[in-house]
Protein backbone atom coordinates (compact mmCIF):
# COMPACT_ATOMS: atom_id res chain seq x y z
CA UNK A 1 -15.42 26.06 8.83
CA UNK A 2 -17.80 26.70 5.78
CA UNK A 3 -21.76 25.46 6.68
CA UNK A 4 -21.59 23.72 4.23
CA UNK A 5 -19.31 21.11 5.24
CA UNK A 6 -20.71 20.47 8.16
CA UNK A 7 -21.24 16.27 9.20
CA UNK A 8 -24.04 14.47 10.28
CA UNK A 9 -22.99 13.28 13.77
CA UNK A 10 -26.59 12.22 14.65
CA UNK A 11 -25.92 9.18 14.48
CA UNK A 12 -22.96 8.76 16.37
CA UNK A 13 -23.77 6.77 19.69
CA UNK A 14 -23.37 8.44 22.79
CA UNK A 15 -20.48 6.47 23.99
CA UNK A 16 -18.34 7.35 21.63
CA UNK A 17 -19.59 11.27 21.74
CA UNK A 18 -17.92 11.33 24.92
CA UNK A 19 -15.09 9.92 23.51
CA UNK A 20 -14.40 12.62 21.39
CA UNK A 21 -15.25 15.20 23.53
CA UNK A 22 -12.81 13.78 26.29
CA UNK A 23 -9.87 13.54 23.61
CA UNK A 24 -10.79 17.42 22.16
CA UNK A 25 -9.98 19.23 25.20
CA UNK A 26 -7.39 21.41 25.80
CA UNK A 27 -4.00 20.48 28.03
CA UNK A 28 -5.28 22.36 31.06
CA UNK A 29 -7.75 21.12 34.06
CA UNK A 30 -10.39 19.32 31.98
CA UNK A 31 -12.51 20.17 35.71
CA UNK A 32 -16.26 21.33 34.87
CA UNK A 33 -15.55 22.03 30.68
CA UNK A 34 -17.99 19.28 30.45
CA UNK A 35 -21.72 19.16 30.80
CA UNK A 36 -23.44 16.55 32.81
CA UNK A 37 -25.63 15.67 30.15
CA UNK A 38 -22.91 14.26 28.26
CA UNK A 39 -22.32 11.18 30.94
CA UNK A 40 -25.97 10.35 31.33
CA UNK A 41 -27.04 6.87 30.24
CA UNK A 42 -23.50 6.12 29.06
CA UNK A 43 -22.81 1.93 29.09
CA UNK A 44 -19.15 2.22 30.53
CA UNK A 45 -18.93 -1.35 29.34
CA UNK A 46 -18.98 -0.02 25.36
CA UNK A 47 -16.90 3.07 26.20
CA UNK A 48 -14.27 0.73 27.38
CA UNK A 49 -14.73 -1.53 24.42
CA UNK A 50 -14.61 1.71 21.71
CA UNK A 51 -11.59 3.00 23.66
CA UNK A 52 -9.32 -0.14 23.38
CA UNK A 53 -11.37 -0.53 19.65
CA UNK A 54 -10.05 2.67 18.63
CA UNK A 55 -6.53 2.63 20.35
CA UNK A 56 -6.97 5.93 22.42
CA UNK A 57 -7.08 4.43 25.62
CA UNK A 58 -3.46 6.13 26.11
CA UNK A 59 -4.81 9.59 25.18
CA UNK A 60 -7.63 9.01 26.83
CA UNK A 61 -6.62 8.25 30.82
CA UNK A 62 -3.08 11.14 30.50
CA UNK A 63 -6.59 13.77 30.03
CA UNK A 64 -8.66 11.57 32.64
CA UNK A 65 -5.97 10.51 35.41
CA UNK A 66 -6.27 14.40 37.40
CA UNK A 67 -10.11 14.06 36.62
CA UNK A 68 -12.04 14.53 40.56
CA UNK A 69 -15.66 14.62 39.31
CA UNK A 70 -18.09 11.70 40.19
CA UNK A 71 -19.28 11.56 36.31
CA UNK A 72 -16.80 8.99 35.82
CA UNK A 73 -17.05 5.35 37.76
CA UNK A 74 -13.50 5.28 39.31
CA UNK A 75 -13.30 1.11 38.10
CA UNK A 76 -13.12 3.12 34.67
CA UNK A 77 -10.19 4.89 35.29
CA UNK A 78 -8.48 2.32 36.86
CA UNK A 79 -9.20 -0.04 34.04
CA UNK A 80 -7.46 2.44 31.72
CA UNK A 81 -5.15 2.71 33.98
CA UNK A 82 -4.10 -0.32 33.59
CA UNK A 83 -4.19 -0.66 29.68
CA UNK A 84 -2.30 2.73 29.43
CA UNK A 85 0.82 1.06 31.90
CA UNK A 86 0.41 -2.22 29.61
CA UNK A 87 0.77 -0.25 26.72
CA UNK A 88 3.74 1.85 27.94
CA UNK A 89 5.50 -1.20 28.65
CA UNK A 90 4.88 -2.90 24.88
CA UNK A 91 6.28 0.53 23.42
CA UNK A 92 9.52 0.11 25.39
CA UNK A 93 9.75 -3.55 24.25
CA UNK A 94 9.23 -2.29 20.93
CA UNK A 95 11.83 0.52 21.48
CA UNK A 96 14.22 -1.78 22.43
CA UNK A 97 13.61 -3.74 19.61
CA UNK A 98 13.79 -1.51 16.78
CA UNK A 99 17.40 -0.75 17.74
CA UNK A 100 18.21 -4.20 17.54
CA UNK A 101 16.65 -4.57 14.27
CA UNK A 102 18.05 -1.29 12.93
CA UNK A 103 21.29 -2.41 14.00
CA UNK A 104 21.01 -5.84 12.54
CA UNK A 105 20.34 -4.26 8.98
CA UNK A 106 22.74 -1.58 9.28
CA UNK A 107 25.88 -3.86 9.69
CA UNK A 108 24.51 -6.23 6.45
CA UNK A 109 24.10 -2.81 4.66
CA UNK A 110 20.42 -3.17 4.22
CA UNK A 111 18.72 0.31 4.60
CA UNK A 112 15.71 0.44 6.22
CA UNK A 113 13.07 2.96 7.41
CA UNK A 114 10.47 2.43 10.11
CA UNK A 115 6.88 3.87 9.39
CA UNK A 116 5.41 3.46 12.95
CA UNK A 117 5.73 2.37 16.18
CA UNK A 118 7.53 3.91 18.87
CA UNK A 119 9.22 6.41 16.24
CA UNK A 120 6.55 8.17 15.22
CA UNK A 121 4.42 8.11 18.93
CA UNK A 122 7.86 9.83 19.77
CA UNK A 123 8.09 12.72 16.89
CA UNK A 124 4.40 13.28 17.14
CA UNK A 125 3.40 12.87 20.59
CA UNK A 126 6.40 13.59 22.14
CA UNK A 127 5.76 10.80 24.25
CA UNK A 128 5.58 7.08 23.49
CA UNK A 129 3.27 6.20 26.18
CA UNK A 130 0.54 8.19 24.59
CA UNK A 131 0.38 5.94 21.31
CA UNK A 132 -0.19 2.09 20.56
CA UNK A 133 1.51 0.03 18.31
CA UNK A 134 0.76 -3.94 18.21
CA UNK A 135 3.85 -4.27 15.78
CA UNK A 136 7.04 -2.78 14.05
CA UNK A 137 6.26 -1.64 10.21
CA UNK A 138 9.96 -1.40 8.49
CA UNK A 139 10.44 -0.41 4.74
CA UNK A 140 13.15 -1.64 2.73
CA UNK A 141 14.22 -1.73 -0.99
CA UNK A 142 12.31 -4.68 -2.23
CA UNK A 143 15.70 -6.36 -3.83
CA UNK A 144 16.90 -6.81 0.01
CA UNK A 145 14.05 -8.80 0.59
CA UNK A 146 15.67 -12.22 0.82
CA UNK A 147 17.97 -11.01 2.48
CA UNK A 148 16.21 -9.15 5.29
CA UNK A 149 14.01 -12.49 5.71
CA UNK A 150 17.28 -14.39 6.17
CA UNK A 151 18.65 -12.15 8.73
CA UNK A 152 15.22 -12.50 11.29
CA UNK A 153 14.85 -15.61 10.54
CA UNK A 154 18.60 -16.01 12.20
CA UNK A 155 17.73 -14.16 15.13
CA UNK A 156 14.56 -16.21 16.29
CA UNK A 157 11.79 -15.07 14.28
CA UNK A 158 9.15 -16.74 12.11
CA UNK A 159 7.28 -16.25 9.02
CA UNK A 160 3.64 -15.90 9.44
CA UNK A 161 2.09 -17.46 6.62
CA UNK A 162 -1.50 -16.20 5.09
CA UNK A 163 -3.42 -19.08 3.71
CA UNK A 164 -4.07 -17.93 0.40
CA UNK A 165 -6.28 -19.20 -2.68
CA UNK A 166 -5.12 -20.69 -5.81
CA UNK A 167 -6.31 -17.33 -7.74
CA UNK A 168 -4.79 -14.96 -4.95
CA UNK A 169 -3.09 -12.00 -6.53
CA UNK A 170 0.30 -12.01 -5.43
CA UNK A 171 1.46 -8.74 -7.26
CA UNK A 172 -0.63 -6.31 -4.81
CA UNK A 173 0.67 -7.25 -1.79
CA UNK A 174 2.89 -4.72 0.00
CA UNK A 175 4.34 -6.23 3.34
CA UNK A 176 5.07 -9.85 4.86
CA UNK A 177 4.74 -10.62 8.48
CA UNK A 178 7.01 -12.42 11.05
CA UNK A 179 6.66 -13.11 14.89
CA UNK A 180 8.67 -13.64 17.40
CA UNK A 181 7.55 -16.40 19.56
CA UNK A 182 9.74 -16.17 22.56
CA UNK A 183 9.94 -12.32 22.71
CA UNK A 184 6.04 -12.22 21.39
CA UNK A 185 6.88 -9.42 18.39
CA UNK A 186 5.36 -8.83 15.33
CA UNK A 187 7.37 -7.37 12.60
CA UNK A 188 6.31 -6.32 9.47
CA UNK A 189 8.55 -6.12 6.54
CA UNK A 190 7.04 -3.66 3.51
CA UNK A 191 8.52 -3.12 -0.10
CA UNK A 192 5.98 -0.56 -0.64
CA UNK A 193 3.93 1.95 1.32
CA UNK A 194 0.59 0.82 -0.14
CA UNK A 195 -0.54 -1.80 -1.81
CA UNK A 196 -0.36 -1.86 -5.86
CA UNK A 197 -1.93 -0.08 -7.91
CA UNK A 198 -0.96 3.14 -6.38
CA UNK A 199 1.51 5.74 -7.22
CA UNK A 200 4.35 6.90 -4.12
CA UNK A 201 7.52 7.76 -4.11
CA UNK A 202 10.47 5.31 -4.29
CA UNK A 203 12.40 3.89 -1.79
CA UNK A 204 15.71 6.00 -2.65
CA UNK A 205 13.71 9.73 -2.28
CA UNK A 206 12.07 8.12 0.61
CA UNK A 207 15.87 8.08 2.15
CA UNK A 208 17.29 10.93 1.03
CA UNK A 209 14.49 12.96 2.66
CA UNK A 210 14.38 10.47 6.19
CA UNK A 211 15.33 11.53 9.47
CA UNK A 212 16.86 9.91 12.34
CA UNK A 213 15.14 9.00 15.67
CA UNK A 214 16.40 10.96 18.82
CA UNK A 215 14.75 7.60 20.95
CA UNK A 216 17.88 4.93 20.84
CA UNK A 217 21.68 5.60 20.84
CA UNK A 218 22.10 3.57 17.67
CA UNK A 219 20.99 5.14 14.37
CA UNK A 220 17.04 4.78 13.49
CA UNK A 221 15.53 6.30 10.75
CA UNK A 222 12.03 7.03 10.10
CA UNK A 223 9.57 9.19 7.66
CA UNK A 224 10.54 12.88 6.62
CA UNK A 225 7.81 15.17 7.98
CA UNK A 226 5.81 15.55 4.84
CA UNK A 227 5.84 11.88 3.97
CA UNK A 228 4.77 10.41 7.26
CA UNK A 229 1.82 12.80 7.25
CA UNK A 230 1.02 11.70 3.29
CA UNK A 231 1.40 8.03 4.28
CA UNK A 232 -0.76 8.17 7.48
CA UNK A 233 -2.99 9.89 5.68
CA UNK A 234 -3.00 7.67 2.79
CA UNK A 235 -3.32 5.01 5.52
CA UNK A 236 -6.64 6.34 7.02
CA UNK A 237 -8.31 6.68 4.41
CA UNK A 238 -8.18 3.01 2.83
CA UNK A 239 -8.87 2.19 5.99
CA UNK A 240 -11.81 4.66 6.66
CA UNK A 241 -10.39 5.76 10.13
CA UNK A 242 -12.20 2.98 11.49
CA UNK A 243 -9.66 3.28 14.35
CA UNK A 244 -9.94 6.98 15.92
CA UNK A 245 -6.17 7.10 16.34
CA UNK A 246 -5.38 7.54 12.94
CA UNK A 247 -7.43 10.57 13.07
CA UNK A 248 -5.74 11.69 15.90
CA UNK A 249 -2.31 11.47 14.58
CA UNK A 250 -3.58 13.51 11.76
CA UNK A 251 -4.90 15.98 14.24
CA UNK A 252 -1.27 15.88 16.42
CA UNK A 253 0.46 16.46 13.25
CA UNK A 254 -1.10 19.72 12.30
CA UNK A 255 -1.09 21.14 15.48
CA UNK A 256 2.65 20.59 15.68
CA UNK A 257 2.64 23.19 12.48
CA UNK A 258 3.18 20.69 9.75
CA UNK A 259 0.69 22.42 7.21
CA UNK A 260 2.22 25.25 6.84
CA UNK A 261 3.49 27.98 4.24
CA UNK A 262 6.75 26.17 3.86
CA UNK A 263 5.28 22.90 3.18
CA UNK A 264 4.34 23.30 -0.34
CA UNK A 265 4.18 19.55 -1.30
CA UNK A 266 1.29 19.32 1.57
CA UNK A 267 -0.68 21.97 0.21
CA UNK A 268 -0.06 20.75 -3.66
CA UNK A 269 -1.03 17.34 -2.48
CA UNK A 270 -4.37 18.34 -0.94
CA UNK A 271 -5.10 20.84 -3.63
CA UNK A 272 -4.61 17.95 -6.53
CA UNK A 273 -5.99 15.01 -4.28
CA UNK A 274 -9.57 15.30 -3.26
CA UNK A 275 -9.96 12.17 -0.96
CA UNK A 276 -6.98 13.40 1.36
CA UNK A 277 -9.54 16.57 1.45
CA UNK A 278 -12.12 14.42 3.55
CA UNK A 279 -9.31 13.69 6.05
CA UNK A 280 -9.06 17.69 7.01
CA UNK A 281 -12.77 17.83 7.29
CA UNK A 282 -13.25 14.52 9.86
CA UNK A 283 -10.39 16.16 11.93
CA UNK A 284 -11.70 19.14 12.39
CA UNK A 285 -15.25 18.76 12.96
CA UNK A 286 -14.34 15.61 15.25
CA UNK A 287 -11.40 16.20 17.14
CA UNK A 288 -11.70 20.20 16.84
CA UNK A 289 -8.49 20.42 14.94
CA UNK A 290 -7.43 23.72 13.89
CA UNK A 291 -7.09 24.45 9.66
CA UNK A 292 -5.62 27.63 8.59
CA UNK A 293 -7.91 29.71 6.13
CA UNK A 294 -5.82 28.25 3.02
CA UNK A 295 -6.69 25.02 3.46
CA UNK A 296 -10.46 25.28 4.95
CA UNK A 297 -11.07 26.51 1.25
CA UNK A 298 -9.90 22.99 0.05
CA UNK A 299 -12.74 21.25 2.60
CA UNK A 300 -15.56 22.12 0.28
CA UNK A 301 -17.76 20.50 -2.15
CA UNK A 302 -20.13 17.78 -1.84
CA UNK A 303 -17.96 15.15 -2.99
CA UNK A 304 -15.34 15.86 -0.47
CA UNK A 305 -18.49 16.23 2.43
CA UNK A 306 -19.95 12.88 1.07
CA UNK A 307 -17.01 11.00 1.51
CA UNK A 308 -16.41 12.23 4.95
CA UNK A 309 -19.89 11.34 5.79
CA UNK A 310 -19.44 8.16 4.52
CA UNK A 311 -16.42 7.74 6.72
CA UNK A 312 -18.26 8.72 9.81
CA UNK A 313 -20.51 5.63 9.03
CA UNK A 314 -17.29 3.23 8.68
CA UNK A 315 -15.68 5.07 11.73
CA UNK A 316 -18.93 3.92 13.98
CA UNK A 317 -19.24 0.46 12.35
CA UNK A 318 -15.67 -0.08 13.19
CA UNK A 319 -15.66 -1.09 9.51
CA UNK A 320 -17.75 -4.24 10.01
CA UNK A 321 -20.66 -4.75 7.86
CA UNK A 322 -22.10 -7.17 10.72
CA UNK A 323 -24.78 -6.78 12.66
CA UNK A 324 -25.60 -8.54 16.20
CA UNK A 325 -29.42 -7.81 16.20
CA UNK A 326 -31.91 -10.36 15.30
CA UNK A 327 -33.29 -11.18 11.87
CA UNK A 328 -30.50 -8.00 10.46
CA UNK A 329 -30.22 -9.95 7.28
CA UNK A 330 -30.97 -6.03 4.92
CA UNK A 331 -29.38 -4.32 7.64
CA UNK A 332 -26.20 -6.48 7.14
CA UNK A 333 -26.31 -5.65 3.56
CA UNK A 334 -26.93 -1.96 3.48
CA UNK A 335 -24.01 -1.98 5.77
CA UNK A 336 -22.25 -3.87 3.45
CA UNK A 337 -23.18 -1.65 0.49
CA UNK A 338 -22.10 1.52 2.29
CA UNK A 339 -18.85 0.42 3.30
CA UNK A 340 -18.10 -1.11 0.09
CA UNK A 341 -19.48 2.25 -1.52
CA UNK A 342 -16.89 4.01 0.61
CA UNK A 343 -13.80 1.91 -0.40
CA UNK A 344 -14.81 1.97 -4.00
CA UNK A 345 -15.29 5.92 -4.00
CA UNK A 346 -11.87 6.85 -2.71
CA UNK A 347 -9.91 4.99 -5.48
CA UNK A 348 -8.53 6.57 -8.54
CA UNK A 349 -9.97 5.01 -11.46
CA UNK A 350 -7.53 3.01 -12.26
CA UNK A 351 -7.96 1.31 -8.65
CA UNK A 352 -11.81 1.53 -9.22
CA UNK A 353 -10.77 -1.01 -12.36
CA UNK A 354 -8.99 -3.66 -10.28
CA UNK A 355 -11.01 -3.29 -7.39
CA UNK A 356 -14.93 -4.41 -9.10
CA UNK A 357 -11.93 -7.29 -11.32
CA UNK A 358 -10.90 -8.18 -7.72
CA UNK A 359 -14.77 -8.54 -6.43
CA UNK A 360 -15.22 -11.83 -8.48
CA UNK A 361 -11.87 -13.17 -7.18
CA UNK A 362 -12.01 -15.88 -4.79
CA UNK A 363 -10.45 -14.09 -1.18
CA UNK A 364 -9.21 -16.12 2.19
CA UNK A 365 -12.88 -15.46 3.43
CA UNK A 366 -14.54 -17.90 0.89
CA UNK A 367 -11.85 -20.57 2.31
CA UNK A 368 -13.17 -20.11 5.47
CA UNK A 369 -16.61 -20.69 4.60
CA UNK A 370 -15.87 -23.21 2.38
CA UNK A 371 -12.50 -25.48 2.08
CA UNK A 372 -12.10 -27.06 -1.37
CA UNK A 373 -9.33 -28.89 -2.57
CA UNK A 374 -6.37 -27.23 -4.93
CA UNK A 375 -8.10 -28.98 -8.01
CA UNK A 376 -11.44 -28.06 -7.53
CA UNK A 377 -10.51 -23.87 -6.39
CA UNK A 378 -12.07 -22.95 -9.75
CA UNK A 379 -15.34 -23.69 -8.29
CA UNK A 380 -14.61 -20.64 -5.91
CA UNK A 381 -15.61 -18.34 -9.10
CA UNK A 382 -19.55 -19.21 -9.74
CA UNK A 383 -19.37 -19.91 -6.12
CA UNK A 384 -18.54 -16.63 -4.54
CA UNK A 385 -21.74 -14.66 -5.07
CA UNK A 386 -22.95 -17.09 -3.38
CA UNK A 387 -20.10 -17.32 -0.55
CA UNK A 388 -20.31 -13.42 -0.33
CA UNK A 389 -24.03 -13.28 0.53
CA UNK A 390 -23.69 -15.84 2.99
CA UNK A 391 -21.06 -13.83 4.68
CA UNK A 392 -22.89 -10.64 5.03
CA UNK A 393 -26.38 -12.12 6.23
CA UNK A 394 -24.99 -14.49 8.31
CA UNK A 395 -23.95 -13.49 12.03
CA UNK A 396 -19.87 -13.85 13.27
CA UNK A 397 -19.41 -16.68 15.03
């Protein structure tokens, strides 16, 4: 790739240096391809934490499990171990599961397609073991809604309820949750891909270009190629890839050839859409991913570089402006600043609008800091400078 747009990764910690290098390597005997150097002074305590953090941990032990050297404390790989054989059994739970559910809509004639979960760890990994999934994310046509709610609320599940302020806008949400108590699943419902304002395709070309899930005997129906790898995409980047596995879907996807000459909506989409442009660059400088020459020539410019940098500072701060270290009061703020610099800069300008509108909204955060009565929410408005500030000085509980 071009000089030019290469990262910054000085300030990556060395925990989660290894990390990456661990998840870049090739399918063969990972055996002496890495340098000692790279294991010295590592806290195995934080490379734990960023692995379950960044929901690799499956990835991580099917490269470590065959691994003999002495670099790596052997309470390590049993610990991920164990997480990757807790995680296997969740994704059959949730295999089983999205039959049920795809069954349950089918026979009230309520199309629906799943965006991730075991469906997509399947087509992309070939393998549901080697991704995680807390939850089932199901899109249906938004006038089915009632009845979709009725149907799981039949069969045992319950709607989890956001507390929400009196000034909350309704119209940009894009999903509603439920959970299961008994069989402890969460299911998410979604009338749109993203959240409002933001163009996407409709539900109906959605369908017609679906495909159906080789996982279950009864009919499940998922993404069509190009749109999964627009929507995860889509996904990463509002979330700045502060979890690593987006990324590495991203990087699973292309390797399995879905850039490619045929794909013309891919290449139109990166060649009109600068921010997806970012995306190409973070995969392939950190997971090693490989870009054909056509689109390496849509990785440059310093916009697309800066926003990629800018992600590499989310993806280390886990996307918490927080800071644990005594007296961080400017620290917390410049994290702050940066992060919110990030979110702002990958928004079309119409989003730019409702995002600085939404700033002096009152959020579920201010409630949390402060509980006011129904009658007295207005108060939220001259309060939330205020409210915000204390937020990013002050230290999680």
């Amino acid at each position: 790739m071009d000089n030019n747009c290469s990262l910054d990764f000085s300030i990556i910690p060395r925990e989660l240096r290894l990390l990456l290098e661990i998840i870049r390597t090739g399918k063969g005997d990972i055996n002496g391809q890495f340098k000692n150097e790279l294991f010295t002074d590592i806290n195995w305590d934080n490379f734990l934490y960023l692995a379950r953090h960044h929901r690799i941990y499956p990835m991580l032990y099917s490269k470590l499990k065959k691994f003999d050297g002495e670099l790596i404390p052997i309470q390590v790989i049993q610990t991920l171990y164990h997480e990757y054989k807790k995680n296997t059994y969740q994704m059959l739970q949730l295999c089983a599961e999205m039959e049920q559910v795809s069954k349950l809509f089918t026979e009230h004639q309520i199309r629906l397609l799943f965006l991730k979960g075991p469906v997509i760890a399947a087509d992309i990994y070939g393998d549901i073991s080697l991704r995680t999934s807390k939850d089932l994310d199901i899109l249906i046509p938004k006038t089915d809604l009632k009845r979709a709610e009725e149907l799981l609320l039949n069969q045992g599940y319950e709607r989890v309820e956001v507390q929400a302020t009196l000034y909350e806008w309704k119209w940009s949400k894009h999903h509603v949750s439920y959970f299961h108590p008994q069989k402890k699943i969460e299911l998410e419902i979604h009338w749109r891909l993203h959240p409002a304002p933001t163009k996407e395709p409709n539900f109906n070309e959605l369908w017609q270009r679906k495909r159906i899930s080789k996982l279950t005997s009864y009919p499940v129906y998922y993404l069509g190629d190009e749109d999964l790898f627009l929507f995860l995409v889509a996904h990463g980047v509002r979330h700045g890839w502060f979890r690593l596995r987006w990324l590495l879907d991203i990087d699973q996807m292309i390797r399995n050839g879905i850039i490619n000459e045929k794909n013309n909506g891919l290449l139109k989409f990166f060649q009109q859409h600068y921010l997806g442009r970012h995306a190409l660059i973070l995969s392939s400088q950190l997971l090693n991913t490989p870009i054909n020459e056509e689109m390496q020539s849509l990785t440059t410019g310093k916009r697309t570089r800066k926003q990629a940098q800018m992600a590499i500072f989310y993806i280390i701060e886990m996307g918490n402006s927080f800071s644990n270290e005594p007296f961080s009061i400017k620290l917390n703020l410049h994290k702050s600043f940066v992060l919110n610099l990030y979110q702002f800069s990958i928004r079309s300008n119409l989003q730019k609008f409702f995002y600085i509108i939404k700033l002096f909204y009152p959020s579920p955060a201010d409630t949390e800091i402060l509980r006011l009565p129904k009658s007295l929410q207005f108060l939220y408005f001259p309060l939330r400078p205020f409210l915000w500030v204390w937020r990013k000085t002050m230290k999680p509980i």
